[in-house]
N, C-alpha and C. Protein backbone atom coordinates (compact mmCIF):
# COMPACT_ATOMS: atom_id res chain seq x y z
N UNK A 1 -67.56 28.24 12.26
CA UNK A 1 -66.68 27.60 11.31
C UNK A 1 -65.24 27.92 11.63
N UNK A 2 -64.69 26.85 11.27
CA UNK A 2 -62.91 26.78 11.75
C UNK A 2 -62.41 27.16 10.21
N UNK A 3 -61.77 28.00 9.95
CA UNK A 3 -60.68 28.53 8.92
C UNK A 3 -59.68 28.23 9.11
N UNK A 4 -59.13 27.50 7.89
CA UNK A 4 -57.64 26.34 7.91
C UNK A 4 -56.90 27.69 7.65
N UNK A 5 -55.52 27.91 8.79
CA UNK A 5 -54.82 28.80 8.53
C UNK A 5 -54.09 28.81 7.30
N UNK A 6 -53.84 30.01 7.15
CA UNK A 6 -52.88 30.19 5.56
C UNK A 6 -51.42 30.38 5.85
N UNK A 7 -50.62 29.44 5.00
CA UNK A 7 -49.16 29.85 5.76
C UNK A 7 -48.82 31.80 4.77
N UNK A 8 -48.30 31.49 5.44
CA UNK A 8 -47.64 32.98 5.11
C UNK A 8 -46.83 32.90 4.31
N UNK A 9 -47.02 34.55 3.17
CA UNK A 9 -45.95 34.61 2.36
C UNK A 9 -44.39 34.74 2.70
N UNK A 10 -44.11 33.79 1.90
CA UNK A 10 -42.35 34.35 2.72
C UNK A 10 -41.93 35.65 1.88
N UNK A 11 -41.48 36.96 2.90
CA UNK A 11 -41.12 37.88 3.03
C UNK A 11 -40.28 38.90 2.15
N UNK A 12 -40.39 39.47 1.30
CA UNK A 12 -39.21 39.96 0.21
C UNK A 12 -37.82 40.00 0.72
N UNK A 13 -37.05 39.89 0.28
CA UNK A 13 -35.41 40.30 1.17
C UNK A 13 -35.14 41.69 1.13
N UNK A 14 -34.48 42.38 2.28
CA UNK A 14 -34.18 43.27 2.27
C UNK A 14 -33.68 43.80 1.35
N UNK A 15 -33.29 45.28 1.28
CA UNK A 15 -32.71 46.20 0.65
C UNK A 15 -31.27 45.16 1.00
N UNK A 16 -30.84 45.83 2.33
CA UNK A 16 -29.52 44.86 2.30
C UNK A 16 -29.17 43.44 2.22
N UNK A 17 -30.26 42.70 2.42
CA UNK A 17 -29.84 41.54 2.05
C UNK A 17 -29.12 40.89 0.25
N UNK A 18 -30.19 42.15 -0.62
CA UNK A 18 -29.78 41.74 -1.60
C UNK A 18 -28.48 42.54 -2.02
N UNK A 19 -28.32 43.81 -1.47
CA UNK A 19 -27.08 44.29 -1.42
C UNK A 19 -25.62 43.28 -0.84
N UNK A 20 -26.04 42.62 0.01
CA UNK A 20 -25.24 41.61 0.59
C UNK A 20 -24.89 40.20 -0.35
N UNK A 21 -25.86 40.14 -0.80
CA UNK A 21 -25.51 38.81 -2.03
C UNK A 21 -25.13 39.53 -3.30
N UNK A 22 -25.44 40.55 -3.73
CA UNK A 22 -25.16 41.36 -5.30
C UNK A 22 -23.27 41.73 -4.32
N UNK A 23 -23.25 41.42 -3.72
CA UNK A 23 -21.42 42.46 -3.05
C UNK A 23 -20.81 41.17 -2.98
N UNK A 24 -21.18 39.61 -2.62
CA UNK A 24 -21.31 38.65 -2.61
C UNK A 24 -20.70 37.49 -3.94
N UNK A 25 -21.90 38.21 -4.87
CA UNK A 25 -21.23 37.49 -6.04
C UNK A 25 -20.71 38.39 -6.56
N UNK A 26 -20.53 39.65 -6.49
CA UNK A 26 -19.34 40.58 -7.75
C UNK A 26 -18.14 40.17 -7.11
N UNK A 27 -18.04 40.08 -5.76
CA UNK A 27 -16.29 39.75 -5.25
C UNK A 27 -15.80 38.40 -5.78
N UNK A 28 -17.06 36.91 -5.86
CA UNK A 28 -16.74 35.49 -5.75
C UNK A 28 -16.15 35.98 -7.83
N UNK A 29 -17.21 36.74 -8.43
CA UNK A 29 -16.69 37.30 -10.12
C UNK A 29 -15.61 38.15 -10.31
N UNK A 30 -15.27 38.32 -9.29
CA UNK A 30 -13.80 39.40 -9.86
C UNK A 30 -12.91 38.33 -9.08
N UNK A 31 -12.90 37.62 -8.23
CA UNK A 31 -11.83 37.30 -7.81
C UNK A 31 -11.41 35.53 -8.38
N UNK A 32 -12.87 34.90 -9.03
CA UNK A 32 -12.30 34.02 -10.12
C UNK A 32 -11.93 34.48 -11.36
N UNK A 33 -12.47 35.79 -12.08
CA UNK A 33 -11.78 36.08 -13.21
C UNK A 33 -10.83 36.73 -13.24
N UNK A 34 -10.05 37.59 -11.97
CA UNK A 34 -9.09 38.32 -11.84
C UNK A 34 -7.31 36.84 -11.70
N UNK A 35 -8.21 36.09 -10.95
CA UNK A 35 -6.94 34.54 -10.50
C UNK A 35 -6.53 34.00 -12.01
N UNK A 36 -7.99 33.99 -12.32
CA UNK A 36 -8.08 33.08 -13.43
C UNK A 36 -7.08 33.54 -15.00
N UNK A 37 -7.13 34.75 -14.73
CA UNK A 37 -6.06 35.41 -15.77
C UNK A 37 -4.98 35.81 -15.18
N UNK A 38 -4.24 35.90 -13.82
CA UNK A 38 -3.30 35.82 -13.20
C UNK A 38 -2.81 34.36 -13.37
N UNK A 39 -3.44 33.05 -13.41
CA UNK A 39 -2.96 31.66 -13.66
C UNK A 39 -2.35 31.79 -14.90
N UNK A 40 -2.91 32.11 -15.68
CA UNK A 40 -3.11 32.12 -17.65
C UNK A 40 -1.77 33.04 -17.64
N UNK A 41 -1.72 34.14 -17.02
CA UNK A 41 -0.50 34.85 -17.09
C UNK A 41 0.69 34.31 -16.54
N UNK A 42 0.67 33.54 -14.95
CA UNK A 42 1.83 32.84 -14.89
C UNK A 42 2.30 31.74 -15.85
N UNK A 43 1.19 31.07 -16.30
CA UNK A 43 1.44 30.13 -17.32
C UNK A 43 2.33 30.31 -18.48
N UNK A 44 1.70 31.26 -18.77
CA UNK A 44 2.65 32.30 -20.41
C UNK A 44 3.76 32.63 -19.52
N UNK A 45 3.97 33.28 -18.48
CA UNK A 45 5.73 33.92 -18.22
C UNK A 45 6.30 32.73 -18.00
N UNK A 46 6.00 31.44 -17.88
CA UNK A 46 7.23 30.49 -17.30
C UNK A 46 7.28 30.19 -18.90
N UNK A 47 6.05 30.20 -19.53
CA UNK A 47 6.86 29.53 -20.61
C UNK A 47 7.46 30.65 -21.84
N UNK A 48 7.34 32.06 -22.31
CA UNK A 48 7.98 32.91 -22.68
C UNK A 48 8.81 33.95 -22.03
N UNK A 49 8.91 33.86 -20.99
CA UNK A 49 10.59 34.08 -20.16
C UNK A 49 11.30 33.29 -19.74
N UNK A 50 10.49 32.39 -18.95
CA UNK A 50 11.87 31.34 -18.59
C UNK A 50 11.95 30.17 -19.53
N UNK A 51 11.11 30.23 -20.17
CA UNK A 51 11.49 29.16 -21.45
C UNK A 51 11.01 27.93 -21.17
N UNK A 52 10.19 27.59 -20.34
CA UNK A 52 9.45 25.93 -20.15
C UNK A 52 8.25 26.12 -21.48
N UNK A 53 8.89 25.22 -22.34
CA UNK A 53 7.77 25.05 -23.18
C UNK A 53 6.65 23.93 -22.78
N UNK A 54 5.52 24.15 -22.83
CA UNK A 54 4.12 23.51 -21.85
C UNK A 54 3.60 22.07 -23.22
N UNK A 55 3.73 20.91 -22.40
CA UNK A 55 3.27 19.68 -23.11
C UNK A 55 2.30 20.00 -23.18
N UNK A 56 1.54 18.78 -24.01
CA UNK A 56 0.14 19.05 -24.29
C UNK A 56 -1.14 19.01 -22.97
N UNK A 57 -0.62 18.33 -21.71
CA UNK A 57 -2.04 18.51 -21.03
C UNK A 57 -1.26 20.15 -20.09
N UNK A 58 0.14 20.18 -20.27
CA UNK A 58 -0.35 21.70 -19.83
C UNK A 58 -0.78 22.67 -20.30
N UNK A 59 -0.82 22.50 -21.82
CA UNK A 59 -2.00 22.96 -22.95
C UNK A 59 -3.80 23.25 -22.43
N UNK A 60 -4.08 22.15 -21.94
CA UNK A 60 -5.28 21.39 -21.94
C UNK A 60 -5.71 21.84 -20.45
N UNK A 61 -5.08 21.99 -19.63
CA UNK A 61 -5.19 22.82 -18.57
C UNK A 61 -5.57 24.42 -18.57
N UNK A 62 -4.97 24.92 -20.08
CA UNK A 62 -5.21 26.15 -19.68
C UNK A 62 -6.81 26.71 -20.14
N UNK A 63 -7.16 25.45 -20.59
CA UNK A 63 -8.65 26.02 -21.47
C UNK A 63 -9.47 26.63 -19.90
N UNK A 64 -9.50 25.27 -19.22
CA UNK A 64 -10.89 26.23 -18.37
C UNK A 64 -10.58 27.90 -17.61
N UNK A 65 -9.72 28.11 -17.98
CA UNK A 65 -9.32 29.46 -17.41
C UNK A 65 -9.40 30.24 -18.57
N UNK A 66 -8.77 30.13 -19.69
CA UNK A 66 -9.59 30.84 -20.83
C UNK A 66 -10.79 30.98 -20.86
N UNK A 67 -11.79 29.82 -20.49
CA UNK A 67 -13.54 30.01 -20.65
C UNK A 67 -13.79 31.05 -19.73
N UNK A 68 -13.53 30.39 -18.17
CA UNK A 68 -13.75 31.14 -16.74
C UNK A 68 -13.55 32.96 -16.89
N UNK A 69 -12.86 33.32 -17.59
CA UNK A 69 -12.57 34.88 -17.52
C UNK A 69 -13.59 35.52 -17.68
N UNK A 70 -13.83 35.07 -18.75
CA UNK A 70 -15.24 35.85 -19.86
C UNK A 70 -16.47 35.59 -18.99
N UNK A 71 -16.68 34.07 -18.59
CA UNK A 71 -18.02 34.24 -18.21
C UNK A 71 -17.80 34.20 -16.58
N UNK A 72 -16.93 34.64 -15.80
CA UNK A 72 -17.00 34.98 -14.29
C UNK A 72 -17.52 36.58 -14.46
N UNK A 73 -16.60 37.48 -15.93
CA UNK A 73 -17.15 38.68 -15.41
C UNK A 73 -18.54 39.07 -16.15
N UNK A 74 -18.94 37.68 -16.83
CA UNK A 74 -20.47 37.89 -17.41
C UNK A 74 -21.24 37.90 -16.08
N UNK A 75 -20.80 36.69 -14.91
CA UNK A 75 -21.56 36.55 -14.00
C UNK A 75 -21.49 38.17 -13.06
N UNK A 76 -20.51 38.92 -13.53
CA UNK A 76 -20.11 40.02 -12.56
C UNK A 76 -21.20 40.67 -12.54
N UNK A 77 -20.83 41.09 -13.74
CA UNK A 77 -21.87 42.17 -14.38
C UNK A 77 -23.40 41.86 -14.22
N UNK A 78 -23.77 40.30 -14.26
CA UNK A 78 -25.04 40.38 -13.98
C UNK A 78 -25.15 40.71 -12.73
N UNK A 79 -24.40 40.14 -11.78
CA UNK A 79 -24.93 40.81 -10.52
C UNK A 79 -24.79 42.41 -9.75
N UNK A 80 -24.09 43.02 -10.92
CA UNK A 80 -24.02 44.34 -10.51
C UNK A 80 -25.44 44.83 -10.85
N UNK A 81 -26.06 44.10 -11.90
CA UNK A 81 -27.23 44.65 -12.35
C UNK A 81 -28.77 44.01 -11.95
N UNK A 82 -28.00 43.17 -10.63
CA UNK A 82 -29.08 42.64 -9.66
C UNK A 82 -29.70 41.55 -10.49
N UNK A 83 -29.20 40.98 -11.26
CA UNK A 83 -29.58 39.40 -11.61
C UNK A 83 -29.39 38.76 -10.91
N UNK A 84 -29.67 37.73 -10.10
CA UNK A 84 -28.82 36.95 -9.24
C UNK A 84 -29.16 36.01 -9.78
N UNK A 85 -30.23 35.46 -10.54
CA UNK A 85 -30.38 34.57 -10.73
C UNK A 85 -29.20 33.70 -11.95
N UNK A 86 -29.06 34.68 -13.14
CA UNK A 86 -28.37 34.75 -14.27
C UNK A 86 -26.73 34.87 -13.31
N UNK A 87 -26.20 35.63 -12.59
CA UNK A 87 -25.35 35.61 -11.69
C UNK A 87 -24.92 34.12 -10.96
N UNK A 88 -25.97 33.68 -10.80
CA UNK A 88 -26.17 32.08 -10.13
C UNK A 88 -25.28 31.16 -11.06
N UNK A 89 -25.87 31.79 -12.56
CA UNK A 89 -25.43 30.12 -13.16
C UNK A 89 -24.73 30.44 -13.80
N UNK A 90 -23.88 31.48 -14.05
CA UNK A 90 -22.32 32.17 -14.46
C UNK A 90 -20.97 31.44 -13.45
N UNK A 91 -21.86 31.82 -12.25
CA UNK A 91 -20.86 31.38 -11.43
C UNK A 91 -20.93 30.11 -10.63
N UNK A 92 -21.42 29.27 -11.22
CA UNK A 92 -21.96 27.85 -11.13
C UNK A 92 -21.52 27.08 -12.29
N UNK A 93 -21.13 27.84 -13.22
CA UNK A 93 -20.37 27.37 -14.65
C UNK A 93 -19.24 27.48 -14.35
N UNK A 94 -18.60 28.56 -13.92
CA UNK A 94 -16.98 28.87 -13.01
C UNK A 94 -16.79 28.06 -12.31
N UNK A 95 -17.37 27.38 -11.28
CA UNK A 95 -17.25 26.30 -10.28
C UNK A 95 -16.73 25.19 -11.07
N UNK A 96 -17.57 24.93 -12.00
CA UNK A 96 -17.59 23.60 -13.17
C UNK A 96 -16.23 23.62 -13.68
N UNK A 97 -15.99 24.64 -14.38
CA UNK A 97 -15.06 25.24 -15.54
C UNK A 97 -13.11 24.60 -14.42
N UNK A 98 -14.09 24.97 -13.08
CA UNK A 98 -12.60 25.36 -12.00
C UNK A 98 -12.25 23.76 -11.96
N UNK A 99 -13.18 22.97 -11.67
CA UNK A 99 -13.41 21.98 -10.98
C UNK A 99 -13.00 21.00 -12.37
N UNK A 100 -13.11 21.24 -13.37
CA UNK A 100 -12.27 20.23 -14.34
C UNK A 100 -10.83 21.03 -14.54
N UNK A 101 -10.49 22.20 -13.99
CA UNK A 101 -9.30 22.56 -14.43
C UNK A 101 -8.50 21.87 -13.19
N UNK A 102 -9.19 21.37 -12.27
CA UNK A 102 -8.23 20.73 -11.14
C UNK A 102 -8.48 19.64 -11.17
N UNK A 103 -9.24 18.72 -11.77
CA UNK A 103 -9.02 17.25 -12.02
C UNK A 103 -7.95 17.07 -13.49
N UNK A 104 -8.01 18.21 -13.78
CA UNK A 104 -7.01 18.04 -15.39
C UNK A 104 -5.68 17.98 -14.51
N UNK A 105 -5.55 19.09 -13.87
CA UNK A 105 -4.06 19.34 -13.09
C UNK A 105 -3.78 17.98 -11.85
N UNK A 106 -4.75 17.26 -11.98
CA UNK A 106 -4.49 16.50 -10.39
C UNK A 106 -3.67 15.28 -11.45
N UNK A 107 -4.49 14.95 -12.89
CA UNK A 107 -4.04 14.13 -13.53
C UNK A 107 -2.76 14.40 -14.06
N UNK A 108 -2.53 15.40 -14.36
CA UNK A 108 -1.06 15.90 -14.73
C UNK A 108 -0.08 15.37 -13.78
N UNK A 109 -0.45 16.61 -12.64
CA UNK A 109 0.69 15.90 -11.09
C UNK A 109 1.03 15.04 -11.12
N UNK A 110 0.17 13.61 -11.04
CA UNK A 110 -0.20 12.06 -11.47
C UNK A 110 1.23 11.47 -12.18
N UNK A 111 0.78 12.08 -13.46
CA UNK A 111 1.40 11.70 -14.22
C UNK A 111 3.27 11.82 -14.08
N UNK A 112 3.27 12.91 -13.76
CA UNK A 112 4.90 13.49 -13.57
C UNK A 112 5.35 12.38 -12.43
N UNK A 113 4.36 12.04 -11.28
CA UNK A 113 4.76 11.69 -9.86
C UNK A 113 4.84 10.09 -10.76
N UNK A 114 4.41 9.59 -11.75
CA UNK A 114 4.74 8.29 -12.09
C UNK A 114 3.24 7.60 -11.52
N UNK A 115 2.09 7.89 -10.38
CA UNK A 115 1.07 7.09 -10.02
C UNK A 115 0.73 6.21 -11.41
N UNK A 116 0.16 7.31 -12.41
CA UNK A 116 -0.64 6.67 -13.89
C UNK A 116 -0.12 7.02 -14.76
N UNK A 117 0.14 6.26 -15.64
CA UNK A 117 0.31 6.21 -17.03
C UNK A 117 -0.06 7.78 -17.94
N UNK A 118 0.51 8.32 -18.04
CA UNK A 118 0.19 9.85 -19.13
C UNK A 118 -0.48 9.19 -20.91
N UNK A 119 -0.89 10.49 -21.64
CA UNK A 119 -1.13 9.78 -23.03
C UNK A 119 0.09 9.42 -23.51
N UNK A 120 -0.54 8.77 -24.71
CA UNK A 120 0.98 8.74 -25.43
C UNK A 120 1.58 9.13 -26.19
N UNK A 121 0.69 10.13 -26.57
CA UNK A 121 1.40 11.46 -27.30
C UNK A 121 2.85 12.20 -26.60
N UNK A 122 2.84 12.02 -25.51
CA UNK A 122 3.47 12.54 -24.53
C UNK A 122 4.17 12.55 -23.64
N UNK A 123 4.21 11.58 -23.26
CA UNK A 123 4.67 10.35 -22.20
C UNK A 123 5.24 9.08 -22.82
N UNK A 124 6.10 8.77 -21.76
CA UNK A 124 7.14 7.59 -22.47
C UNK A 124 8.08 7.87 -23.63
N UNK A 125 8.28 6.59 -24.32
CA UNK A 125 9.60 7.34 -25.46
C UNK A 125 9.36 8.05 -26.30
N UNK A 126 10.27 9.11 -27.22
CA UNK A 126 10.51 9.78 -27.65
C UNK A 126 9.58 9.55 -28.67
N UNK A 127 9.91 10.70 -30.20
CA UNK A 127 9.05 10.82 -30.99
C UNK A 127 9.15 9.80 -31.89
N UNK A 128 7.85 9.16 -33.09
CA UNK A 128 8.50 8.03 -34.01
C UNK A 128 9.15 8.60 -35.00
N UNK A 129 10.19 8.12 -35.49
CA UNK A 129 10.91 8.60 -36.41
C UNK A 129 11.04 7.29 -37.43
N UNK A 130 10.92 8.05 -38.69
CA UNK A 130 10.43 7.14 -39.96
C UNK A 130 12.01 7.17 -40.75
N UNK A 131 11.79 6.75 -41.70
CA UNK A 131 13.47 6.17 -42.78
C UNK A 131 13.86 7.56 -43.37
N UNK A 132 14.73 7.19 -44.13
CA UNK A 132 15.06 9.10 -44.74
C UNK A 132 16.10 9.64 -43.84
N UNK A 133 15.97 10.76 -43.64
CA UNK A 133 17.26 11.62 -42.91
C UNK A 133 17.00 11.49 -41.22
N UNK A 134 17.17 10.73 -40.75
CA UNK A 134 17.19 9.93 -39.84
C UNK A 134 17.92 10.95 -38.53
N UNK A 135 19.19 11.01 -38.87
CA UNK A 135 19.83 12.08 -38.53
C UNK A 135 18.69 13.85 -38.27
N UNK A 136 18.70 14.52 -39.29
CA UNK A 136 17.84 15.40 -39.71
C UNK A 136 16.77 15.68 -38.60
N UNK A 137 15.87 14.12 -38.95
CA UNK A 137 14.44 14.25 -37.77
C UNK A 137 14.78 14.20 -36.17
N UNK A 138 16.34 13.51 -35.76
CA UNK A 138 16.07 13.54 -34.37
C UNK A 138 16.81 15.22 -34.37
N UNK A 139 17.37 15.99 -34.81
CA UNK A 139 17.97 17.40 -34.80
C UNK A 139 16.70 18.04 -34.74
N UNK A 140 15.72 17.83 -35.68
CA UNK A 140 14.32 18.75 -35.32
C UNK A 140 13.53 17.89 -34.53
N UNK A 141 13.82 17.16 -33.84
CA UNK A 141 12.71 16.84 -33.07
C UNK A 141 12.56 17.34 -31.69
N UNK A 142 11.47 17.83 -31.13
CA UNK A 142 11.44 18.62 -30.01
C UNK A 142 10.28 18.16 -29.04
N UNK A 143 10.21 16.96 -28.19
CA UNK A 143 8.74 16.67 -27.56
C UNK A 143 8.94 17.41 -25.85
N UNK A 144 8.21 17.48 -26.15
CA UNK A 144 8.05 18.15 -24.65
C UNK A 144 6.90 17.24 -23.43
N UNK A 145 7.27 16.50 -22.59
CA UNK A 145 7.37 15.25 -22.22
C UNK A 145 6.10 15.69 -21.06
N UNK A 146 5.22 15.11 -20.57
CA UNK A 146 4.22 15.31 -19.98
C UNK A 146 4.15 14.48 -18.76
N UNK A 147 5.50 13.73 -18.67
CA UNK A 147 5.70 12.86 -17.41
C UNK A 147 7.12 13.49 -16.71
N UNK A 148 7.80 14.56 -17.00
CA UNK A 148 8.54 14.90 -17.15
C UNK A 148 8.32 16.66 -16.60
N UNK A 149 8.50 16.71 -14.97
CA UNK A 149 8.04 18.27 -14.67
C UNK A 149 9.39 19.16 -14.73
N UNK A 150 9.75 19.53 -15.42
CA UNK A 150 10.92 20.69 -15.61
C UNK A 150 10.83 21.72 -15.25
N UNK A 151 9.98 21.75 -13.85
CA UNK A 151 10.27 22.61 -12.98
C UNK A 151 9.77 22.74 -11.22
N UNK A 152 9.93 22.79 -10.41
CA UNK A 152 9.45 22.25 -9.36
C UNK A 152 9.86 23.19 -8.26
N UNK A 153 9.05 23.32 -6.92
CA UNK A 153 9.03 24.35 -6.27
C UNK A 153 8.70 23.89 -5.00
N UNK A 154 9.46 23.50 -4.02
CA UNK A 154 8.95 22.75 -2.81
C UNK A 154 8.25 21.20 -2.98
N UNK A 155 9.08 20.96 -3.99
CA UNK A 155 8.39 19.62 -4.38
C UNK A 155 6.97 19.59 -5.12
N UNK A 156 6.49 20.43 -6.00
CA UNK A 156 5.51 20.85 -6.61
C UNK A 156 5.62 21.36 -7.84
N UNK A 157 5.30 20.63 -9.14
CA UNK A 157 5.25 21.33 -9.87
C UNK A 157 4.33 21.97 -10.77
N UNK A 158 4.01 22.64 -11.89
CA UNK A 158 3.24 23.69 -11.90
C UNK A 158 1.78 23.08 -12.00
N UNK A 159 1.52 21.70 -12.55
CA UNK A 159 0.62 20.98 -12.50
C UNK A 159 0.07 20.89 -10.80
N UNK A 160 0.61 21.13 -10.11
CA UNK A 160 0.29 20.57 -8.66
C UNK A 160 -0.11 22.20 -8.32
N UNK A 161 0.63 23.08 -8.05
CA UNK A 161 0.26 24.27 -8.08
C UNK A 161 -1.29 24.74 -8.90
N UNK A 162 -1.50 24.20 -10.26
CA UNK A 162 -2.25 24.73 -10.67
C UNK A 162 -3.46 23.33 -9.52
N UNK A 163 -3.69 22.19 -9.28
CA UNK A 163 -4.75 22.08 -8.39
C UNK A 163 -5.02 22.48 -7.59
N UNK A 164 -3.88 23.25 -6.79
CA UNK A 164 -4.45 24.05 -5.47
C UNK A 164 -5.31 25.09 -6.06
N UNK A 165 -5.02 26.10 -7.16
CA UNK A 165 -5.62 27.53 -7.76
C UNK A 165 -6.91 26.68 -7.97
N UNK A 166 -6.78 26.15 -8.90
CA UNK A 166 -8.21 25.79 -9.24
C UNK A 166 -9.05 24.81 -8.13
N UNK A 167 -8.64 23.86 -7.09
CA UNK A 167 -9.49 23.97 -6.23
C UNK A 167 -9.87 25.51 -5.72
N UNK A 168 -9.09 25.71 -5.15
CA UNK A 168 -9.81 27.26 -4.17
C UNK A 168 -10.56 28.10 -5.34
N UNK A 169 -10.88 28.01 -6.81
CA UNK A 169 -11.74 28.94 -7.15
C UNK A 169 -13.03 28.41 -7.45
N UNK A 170 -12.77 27.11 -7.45
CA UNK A 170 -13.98 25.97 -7.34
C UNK A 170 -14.88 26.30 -5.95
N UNK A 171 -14.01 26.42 -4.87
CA UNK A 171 -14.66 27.13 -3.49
C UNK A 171 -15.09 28.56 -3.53
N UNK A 172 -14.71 29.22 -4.24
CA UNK A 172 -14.99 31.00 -4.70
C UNK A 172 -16.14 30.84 -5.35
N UNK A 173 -16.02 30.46 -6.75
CA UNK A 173 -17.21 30.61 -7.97
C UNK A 173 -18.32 29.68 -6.68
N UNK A 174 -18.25 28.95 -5.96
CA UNK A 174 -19.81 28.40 -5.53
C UNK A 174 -20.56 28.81 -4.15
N UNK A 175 -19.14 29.83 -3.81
CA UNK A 175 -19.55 31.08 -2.91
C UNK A 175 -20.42 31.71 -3.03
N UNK A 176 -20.13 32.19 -4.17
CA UNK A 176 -20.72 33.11 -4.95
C UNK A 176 -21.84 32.20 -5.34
N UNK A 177 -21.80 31.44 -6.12
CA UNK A 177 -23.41 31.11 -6.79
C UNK A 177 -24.21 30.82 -5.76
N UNK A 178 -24.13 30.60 -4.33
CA UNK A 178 -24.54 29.80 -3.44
C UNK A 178 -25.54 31.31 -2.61
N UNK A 179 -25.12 32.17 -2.90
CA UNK A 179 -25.43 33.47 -2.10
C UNK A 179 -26.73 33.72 -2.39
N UNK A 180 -27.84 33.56 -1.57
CA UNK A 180 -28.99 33.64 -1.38
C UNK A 180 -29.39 35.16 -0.34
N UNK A 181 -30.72 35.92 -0.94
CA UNK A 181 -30.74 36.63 0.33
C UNK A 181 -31.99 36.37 0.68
């Protein structure tokens, strides 16, 4: 009698292999949640030292980096504690989290560069102003213009800057989740 061979179990991973993916994803988790609150922090000094007060989608930009902090170093920690799996989808959520914070910022850029149309909360003319002290409302009125980059750096402004950050952590966080041993 002929015995149909058995494939073989595939192999446990090494000691170091999983040492190599657990070193793997704690660096891809410290180094999106370490950026990610270095962004959040440049964000706050331009606008409480140098005084750029941030329209609303540079508002709206800063969420996925608020989320990303917390759960890059949730993903940390799991993989210090040899989850990889739970590690996986921390930092597979970071990827996500990164990856709308740079389509938010690409639309911003957009917007300033004139390509598309901004909302209209924000963009285009000024604020509506109703009957009454007419005078009064344009003295308090203060919009802060979202087509309008008031500040720029090699031809870049912070909207454009922030798609480069958040692409490259979009490439980090899926480093990391991607790390198999």
């Amino acid at each position: 009698m002929m015995s149909t061979p058995v494939a073989p179990h595939a192999a446990a991973p090494s000691p170091a292999a999983r040492r190599a993916v657990r070193n793997r994803q704690v660096t891809a988790a410290l180094v999106v949640a370490f950026a990610s609150a270095g962004a959040l922090a440049g964000a706050w000094y331009f606008q409480l030292v140098v005084g750029l007060a941030p329209c609303p989608l540079c508002l709206e930009q800063r969420i996925p980096y608020y989320i990303a902090v917390p759960v890059a170093l949730i993903g940390g920690v799991f993989a210090l504690l040899g989850k990889e799996g739970p590690a996986r989808v921390a930092l597979g959520l970071c990827g996500m989290l990164m990856a709308l914070g740079a389509f938010l910022a690409v639309y911003h850029a957009g917007v300033e560069w004139g390509f598309w149309a901004g909302p209209d909360t924000c963009s285009g003319a000024g604020p509506a102003l109703g009957g009454g002290d007419l005078l009064g409302q344009l003295q308090g009125a203060r919009v802060v213009r979202c087509d309008e980059a008031p500040w720029r750096l090699l031809g870049l402004s912070l909207a454009g800057y922030n798609a480069f950050i958040a692409s490259a952590l979009v490439v980090v966080a899926m480093w990391g989740a991607t790390a198999k041993a």
